[in-house]
Protein backbone atom coordinates (compact mmCIF):
# COMPACT_ATOMS: atom_id res chain seq x y z
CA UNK A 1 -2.36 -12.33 -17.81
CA UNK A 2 -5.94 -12.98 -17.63
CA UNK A 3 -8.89 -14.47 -19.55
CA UNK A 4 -10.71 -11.39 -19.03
CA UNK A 5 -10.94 -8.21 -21.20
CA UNK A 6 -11.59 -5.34 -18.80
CA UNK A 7 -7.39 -4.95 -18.52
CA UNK A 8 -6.67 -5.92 -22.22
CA UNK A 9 -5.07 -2.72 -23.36
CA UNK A 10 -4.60 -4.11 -27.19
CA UNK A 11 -5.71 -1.48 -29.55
CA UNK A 12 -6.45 1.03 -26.80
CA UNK A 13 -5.52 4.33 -28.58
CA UNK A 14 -5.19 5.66 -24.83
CA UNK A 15 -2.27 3.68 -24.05
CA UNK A 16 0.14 6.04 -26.46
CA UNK A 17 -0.48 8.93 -24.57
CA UNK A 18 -1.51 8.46 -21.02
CA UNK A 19 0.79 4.75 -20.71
CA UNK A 20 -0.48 3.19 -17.33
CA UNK A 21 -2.92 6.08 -17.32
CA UNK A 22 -5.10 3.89 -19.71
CA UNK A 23 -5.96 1.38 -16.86
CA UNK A 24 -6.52 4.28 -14.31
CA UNK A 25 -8.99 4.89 -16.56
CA UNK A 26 -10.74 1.64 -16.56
CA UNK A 27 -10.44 0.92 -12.82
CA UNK A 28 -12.48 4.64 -12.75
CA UNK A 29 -14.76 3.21 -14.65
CA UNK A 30 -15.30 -0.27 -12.73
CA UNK A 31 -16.32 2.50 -9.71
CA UNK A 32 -12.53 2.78 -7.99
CA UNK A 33 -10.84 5.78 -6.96
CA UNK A 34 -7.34 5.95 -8.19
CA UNK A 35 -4.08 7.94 -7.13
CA UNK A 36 -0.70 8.24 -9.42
CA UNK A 37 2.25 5.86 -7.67
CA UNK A 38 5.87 6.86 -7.91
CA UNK A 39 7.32 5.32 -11.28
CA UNK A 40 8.74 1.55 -10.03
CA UNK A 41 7.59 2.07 -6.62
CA UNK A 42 4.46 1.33 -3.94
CA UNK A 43 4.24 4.95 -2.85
CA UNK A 44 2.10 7.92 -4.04
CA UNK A 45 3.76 9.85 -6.39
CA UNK A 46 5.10 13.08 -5.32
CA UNK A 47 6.44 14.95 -8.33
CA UNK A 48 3.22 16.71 -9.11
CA UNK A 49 1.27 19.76 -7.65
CA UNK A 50 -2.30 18.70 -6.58
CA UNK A 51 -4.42 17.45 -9.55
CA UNK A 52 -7.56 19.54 -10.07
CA UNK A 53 -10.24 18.83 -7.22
CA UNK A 54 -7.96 17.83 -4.48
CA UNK A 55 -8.44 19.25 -0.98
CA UNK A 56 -5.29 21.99 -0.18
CA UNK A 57 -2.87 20.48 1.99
CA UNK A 58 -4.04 16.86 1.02
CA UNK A 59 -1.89 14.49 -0.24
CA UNK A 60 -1.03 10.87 -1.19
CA UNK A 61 -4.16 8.36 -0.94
CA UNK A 62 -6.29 11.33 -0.29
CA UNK A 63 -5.56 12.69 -4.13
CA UNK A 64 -7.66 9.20 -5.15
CA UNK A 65 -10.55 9.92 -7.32
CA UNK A 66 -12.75 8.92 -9.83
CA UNK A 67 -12.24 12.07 -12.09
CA UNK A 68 -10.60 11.31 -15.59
CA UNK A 69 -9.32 14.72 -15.60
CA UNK A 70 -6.61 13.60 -12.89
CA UNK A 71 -5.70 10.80 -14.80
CA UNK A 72 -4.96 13.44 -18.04
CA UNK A 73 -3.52 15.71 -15.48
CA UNK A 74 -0.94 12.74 -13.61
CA UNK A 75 -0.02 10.17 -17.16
CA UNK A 76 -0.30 13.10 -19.35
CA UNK A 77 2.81 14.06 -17.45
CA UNK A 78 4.23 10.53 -16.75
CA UNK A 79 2.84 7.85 -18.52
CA UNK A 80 4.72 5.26 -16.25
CA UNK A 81 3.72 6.19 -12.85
CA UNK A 82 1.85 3.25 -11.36
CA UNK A 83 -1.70 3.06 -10.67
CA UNK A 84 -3.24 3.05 -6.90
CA UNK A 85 -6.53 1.91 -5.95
CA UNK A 86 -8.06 3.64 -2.72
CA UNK A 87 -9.37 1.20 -0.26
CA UNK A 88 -12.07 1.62 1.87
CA UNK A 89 -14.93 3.87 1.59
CA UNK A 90 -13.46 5.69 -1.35
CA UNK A 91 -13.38 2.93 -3.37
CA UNK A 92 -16.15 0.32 -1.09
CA UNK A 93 -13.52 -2.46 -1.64
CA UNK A 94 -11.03 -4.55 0.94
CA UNK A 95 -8.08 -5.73 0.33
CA UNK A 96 -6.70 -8.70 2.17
CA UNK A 97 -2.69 -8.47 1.63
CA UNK A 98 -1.05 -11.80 1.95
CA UNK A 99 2.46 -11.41 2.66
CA UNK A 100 5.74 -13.96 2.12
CA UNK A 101 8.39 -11.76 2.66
CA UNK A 102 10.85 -12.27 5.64
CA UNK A 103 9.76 -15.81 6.12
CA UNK A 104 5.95 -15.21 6.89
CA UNK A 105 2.93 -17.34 5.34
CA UNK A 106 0.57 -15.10 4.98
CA UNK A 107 -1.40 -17.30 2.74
CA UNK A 108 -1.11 -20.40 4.81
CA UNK A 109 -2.16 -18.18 7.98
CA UNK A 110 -4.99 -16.48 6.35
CA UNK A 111 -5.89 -19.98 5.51
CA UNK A 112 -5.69 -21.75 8.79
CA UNK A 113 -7.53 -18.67 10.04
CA UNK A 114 -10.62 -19.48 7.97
CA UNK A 115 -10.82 -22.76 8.95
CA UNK A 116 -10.30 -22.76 12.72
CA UNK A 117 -13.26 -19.93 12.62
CA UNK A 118 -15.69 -22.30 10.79
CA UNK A 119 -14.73 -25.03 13.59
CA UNK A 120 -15.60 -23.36 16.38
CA UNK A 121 -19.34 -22.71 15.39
CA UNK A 122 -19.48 -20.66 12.32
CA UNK A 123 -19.92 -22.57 9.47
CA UNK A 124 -18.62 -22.50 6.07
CA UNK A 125 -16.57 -19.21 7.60
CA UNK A 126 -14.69 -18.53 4.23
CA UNK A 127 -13.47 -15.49 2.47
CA UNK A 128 -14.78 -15.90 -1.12
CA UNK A 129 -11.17 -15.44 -3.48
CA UNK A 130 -12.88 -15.27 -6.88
CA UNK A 131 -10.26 -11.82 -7.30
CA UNK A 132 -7.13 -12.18 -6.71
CA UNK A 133 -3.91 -10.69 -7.90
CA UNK A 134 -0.54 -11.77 -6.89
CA UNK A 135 2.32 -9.08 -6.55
CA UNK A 136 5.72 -9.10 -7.34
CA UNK A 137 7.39 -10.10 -3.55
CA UNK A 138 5.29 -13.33 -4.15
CA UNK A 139 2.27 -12.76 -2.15
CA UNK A 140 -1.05 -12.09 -2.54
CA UNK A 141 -4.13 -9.33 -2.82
CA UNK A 142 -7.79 -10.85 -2.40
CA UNK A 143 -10.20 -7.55 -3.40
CA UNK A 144 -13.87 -7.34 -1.85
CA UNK A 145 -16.13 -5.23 -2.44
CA UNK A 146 -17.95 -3.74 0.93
CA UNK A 147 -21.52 -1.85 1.56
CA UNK A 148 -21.71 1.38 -0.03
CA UNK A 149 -20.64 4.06 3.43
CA UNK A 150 -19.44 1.48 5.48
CA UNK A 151 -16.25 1.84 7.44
CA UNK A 152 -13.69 -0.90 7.60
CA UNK A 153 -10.23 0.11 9.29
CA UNK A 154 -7.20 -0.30 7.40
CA UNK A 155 -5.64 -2.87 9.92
CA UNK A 156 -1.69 -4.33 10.06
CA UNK A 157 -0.60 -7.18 11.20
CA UNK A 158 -3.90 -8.51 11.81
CA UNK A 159 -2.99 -12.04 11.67
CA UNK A 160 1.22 -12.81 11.26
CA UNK A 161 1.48 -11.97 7.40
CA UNK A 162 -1.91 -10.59 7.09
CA UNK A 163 -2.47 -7.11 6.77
CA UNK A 164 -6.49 -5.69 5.87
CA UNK A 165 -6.37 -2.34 3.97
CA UNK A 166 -9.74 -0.49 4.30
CA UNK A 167 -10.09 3.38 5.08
CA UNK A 168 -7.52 5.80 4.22
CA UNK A 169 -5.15 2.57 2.50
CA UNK A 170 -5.01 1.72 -0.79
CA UNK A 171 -2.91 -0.78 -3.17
CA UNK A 172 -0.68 -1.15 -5.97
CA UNK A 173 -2.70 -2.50 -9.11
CA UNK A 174 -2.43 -4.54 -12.20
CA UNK A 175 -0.57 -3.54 -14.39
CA UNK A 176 1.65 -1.53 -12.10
CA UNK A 177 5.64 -2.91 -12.14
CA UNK A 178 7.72 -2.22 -8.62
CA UNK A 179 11.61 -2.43 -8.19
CA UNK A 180 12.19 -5.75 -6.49
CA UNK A 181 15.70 -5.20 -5.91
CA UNK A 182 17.61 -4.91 -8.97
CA UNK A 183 14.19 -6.32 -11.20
CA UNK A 184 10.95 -4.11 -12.50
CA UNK A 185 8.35 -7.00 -11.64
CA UNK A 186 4.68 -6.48 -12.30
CA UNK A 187 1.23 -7.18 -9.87
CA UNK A 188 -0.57 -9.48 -12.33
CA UNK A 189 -4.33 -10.47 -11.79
CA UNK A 190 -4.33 -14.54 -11.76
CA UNK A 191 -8.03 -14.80 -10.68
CA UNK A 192 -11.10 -13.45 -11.34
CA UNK A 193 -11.10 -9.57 -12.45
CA UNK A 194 -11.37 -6.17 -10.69
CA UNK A 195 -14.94 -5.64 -12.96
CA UNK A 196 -16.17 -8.42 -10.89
CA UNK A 197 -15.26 -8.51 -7.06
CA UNK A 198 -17.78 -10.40 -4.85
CA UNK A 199 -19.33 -8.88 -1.56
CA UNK A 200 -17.30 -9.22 1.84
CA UNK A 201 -18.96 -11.77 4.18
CA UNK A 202 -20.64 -9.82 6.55
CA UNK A 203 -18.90 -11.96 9.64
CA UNK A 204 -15.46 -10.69 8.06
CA UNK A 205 -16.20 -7.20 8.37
CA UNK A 206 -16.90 -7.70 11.69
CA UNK A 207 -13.90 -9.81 12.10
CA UNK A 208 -12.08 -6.75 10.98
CA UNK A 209 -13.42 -4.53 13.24
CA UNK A 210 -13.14 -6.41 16.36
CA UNK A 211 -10.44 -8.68 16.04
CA UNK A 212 -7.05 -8.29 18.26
CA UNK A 213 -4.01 -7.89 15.89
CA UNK A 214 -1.56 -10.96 16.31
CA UNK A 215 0.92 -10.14 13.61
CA UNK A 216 4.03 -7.56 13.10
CA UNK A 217 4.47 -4.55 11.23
CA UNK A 218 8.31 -5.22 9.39
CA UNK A 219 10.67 -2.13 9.36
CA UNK A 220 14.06 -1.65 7.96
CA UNK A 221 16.18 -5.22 7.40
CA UNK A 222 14.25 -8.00 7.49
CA UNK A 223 13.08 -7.89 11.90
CA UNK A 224 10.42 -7.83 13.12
CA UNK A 225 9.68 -3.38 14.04
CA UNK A 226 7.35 -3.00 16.49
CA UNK A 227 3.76 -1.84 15.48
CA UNK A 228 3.33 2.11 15.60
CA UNK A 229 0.80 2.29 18.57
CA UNK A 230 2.84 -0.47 20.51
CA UNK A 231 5.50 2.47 20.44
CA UNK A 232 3.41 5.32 21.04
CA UNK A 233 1.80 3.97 24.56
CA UNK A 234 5.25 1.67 25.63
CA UNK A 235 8.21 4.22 23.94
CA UNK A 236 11.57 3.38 22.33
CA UNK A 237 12.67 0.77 24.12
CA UNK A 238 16.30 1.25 26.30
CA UNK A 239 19.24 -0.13 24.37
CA UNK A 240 17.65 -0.46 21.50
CA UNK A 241 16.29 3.16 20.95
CA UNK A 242 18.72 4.42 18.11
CA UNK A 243 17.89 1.52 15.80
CA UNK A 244 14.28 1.52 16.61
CA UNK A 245 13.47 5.25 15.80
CA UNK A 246 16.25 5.26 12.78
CA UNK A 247 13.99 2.15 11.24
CA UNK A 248 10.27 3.63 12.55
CA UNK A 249 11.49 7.04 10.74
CA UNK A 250 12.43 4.85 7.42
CA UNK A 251 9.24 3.02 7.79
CA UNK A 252 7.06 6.28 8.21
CA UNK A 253 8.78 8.48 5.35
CA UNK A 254 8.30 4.94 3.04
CA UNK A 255 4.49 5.39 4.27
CA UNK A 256 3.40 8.78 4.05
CA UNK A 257 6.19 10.11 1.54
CA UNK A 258 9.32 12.81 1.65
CA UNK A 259 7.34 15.68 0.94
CA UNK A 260 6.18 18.76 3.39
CA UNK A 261 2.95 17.28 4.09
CA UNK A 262 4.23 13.31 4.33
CA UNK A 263 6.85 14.25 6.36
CA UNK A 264 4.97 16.76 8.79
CA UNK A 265 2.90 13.59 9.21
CA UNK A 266 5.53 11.33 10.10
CA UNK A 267 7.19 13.93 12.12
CA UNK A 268 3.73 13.86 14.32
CA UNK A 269 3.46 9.79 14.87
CA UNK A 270 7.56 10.44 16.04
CA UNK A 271 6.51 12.84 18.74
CA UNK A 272 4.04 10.84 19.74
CA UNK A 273 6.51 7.87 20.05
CA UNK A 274 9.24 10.26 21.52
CA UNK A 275 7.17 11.75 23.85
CA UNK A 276 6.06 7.91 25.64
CA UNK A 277 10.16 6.97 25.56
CA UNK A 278 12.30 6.85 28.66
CA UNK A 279 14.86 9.86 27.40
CA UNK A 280 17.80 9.23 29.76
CA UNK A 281 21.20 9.51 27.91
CA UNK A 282 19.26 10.03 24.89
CA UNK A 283 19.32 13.66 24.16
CA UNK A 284 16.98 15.57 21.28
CA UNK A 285 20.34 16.03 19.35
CA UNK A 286 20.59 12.69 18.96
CA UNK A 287 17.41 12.07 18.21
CA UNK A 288 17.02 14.69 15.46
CA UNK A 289 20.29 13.39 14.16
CA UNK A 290 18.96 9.79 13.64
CA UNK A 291 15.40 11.05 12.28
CA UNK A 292 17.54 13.38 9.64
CA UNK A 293 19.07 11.04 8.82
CA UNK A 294 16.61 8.13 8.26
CA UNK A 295 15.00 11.07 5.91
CA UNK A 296 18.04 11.06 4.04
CA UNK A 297 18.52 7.64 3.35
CA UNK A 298 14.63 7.47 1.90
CA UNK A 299 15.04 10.24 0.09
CA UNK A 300 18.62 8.50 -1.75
CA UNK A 301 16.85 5.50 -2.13
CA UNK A 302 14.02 6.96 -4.35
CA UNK A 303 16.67 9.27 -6.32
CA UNK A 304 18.17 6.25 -6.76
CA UNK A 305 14.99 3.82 -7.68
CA UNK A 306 14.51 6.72 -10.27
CA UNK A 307 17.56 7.03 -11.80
CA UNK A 308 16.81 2.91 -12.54
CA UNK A 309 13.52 4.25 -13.92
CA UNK A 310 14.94 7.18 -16.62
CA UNK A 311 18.16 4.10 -17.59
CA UNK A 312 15.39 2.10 -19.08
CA UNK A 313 15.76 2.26 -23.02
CA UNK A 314 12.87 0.33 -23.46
CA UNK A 315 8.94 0.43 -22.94
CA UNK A 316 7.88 -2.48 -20.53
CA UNK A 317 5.70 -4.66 -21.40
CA UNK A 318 3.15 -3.46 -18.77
CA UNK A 319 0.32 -5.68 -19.80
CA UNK A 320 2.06 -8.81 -18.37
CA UNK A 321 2.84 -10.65 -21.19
């Protein structure tokens, strides 16, 4: 999987009791703040009470820490949960996510990005991708490290395929496995290591914080959904305002979870949306109706995803080889 030895888990005595938990522990250790990920899937896990230090009523990337005792707490319990690494401040590291799902190029994007920026004044205006792990849709993480304090907004869609998590975001990480369909496929690091990340360009970070977003946030199958504050200032838009809040309340639940606190959360960003949309012959019936049920489909979809998870007779071969 990689040259280097910081996520060689051969011989780790850890790895028989706390599974994935061993690597928590050594991303900790690099400096990251981790959070427990549902077993085959991108979100934060939500089968345990709060481990010991969380905030009450936190929940999700906000769990992340640096305290072993959550990771004894979380893998003791479930050795295959995946392993989340908080962006932002909590963890001073950016993550530049490189999508190639529903026909984007986020690579090629990101890469005719850089070099229209050095033309127009800038030179040598490149992102340095010493660390970079691909994921298991095909695309791509690039992780830098940022200024110890400093800010940077998780931002979507900031170029078409391009998506920047910073504050309050955080990723999947090696050697974390996802359902991709009807396969368990695993993030693998294929440059560089996490031990290792170099420093953010200083013009990128404020590229980040400036720049207009030009790409789209995807919902439910495969089009193009509308970005969240788009919908919050314009509304649902007329004839199209069943599908759009069924797929923006799939979307959300995916996001913040299907617990009471992820779901009081998405049920706040819908308000917001519902509260901008032209309501005529649209009643609140209706609209409950289609937000119930996008909960309910979520919530089958992970019962499901799980059941894949407990049908597994064998251990996977996590470390990607």
């Amino acid at each position: 999987m990689t040259e280097h030895t910081c996520l060689n888990f051969d011989g780790d005595p850890r790895v028989g009791a706390l599974g994935l938990g061993a690597a928590a522990l050594r991303y900790q250790a690099m400096g990251y703040a981790v959070l427990a990920l549902g077993q085959g899937g991108k979100r934060p896990s939500s089968m345990f009470a709060p481990p010991p230090g969380a905030e009450p009523g936190s929940a999700g990337v906000h769990w992340a820490t640096t305290d072993p005792r959550m990771v004894s707490y979380v893998w003791g319990r479930e050795p295959l949960s995946g392993v989340g690494v908080a962006t932002g401040r909590g963890s001073n590291l950016v993550v530049v996510d490189l999508d190639v799902k529903r026909g984007e190029d986020g690579p090629g994007n990101f890469e005719r990005f850089q070099i229209e920026a050095s033309a127009v004044g800038v030179l040598d205006c490149y992102v340095p991708a010493n660390v970079v792990v691909s994921t298991p849709s095909g695309g791509y993480h690039i992780w830098l490290r940022t200024p110890p304090g400093l800010a940077v907004p998780t931002r979507p869609g900031i170029l078409p395929g391009v998506d920047i998590k910073g504050d309050d975001g955080y990723v999947a990480a090696v050697p974390s496995r996802v359902w991709e369909g009807d396969v368990l496929l695993p993030y693998r690091m294929v440059r560089g290591c996490p031990c290792t990340v170099p420093a953010a360009p200083p013009w990128f970070l404020r590229w980040i914080e400036q720049a207009q977003a030009t790409g789209t946030d995807h919902g439910e199958n495969g089009q193009p959904l509308p970005g969240l504050e788009l919908l919050q200032a314009a509304g649902l838009p007329v004839g199209e305002r069943n599908v759009t809040l069924y797929r923006l309340a799939c979307s959300l639940y995916r996001r913040y979870g299907t617990g009471p606190v992820g779901v009081a959360r998405a049920r706040i960003d819908l308000e917001t949306v519902w509260a901008a949309t032209d309501k005529r012959g649209f009643t609140i019936a209706e609209k409950e109706r289609t937000i119930s049920g996008a909960l309910s489909f979520v919530r089958r979809s992970e019962r499901e995803r799980d059941e894949r998870m407990r049908a597994l007779t064998t251990w996977p071969a996590w470390n990607g080889r």
